[in-house]
Protein backbone atom coordinates (compact mmCIF):
# COMPACT_ATOMS: atom_id res chain seq x y z
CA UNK A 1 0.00 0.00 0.00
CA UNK A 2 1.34 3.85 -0.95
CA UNK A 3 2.24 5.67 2.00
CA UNK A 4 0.27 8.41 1.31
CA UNK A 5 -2.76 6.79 1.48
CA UNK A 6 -1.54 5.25 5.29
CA UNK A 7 -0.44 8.92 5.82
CA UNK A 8 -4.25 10.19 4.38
CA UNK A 9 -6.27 7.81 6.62
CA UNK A 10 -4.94 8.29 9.54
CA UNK A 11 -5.76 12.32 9.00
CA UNK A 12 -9.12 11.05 8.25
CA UNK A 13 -8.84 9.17 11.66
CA UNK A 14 -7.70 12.25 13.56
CA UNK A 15 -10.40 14.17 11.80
CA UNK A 16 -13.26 11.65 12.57
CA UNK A 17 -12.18 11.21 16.62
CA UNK A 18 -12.70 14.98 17.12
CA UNK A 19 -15.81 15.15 15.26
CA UNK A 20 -17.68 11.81 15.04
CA UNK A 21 -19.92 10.70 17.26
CA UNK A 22 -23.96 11.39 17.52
CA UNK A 23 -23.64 14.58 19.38
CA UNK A 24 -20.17 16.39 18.10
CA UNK A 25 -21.66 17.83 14.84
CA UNK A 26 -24.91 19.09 15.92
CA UNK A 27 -23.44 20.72 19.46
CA UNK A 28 -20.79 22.29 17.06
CA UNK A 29 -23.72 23.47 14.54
CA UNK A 30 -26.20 24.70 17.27
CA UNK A 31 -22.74 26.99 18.58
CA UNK A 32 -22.49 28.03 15.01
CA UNK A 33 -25.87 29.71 15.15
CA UNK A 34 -25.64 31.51 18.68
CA UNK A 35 -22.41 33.48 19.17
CA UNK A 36 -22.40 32.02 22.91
CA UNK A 37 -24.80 29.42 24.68
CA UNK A 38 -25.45 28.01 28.50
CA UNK A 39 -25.79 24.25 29.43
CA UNK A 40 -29.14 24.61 29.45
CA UNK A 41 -29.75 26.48 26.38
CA UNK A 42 -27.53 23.48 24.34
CA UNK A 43 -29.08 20.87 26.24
CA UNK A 44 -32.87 21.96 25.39
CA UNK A 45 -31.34 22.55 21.48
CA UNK A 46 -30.14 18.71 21.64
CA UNK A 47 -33.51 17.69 23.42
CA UNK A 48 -32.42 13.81 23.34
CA UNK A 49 -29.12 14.30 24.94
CA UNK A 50 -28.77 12.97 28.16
CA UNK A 51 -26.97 15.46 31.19
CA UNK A 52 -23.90 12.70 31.30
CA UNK A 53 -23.61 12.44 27.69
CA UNK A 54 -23.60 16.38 26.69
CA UNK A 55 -20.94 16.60 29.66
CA UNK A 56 -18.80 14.34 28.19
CA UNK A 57 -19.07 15.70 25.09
CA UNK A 58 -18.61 19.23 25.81
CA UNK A 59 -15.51 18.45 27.47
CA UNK A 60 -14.29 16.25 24.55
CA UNK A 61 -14.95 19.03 22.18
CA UNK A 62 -13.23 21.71 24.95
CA UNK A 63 -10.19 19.08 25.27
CA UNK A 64 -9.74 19.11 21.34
CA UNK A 65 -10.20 22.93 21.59
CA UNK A 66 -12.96 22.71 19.34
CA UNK A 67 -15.11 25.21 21.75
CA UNK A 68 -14.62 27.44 24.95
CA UNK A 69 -16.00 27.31 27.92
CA UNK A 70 -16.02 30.37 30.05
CA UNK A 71 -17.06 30.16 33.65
CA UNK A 72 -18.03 33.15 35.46
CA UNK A 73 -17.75 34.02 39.04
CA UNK A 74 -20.95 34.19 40.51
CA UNK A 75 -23.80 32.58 42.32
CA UNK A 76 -25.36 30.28 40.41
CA UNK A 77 -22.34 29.76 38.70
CA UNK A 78 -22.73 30.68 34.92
CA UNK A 79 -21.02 28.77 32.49
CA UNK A 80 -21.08 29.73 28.35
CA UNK A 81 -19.49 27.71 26.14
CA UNK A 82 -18.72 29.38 22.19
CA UNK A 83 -16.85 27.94 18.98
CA UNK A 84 -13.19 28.53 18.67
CA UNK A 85 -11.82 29.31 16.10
CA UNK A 86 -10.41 25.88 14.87
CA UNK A 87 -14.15 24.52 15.75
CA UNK A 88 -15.40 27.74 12.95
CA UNK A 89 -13.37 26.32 10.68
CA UNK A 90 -15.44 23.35 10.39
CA UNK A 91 -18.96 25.02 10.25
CA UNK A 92 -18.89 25.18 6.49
CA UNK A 93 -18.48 21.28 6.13
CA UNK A 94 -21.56 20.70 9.14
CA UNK A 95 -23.22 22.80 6.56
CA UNK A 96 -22.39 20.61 3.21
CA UNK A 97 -23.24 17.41 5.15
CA UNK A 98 -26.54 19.20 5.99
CA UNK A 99 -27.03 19.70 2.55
CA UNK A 100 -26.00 16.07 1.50
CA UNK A 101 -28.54 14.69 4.22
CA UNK A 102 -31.29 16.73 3.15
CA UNK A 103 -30.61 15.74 -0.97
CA UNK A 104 -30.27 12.09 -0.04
CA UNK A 105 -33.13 11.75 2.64
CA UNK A 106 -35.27 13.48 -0.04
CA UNK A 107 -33.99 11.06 -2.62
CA UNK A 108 -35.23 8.37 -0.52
CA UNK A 109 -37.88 9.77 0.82
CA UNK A 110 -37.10 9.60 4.40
């Protein structure tokens, strides 16, 4: 096998770990459309997310600096959490795969 194509899926690889998943994509989109959002605004946007699974998420996507998550100092703490910039950079390919999903479920009329 050519190198290049070892070297080419493991980018993929890389690529897929920090976005892939159920949850990634869509958290990532519904950041796109507000400029900043609270745990409770993202978990009523992902309404079949469960508390554990959008906290392990979030933190996944903070740890691959995907988004940031600003905590501020008060009582009841607030948290927001906004796209970084390496997490914008992906917002126009969420938006081509919406694209593609909406063309194929159409297609097959799903």
């Amino acid at each position: 096998m050519d190198k290049s194509v070892k070297k080419d899926v493991c980018v993929i690889d890389f690529a897929f770990q920090r976005i892939g998943g159920k949850y990634k994509g869509r958290i990532l989109w519904a950041l796109s459309k507000y400029d900043k959002m609270r745990y409770g605004e993202l978990h009523r946007a992902l309404e079949d997310i469960s508390t554990k699974m959008l906290t392990q998420t979030l933190r996944e996507l903070e740890r691959d600096r995907l988004i940031s998550r600003k905590m501020y100092p008060q009582v009841p703490p607030k948290v927001e959490y906004s796209l970084t910039a390496t997490g914008s950079e992906l917002v126009p390919f969420i938006a081509y795969l919406i694209e593609w999903g909406y063309k194929k479920m159409a297609e097959e009329n799903i």
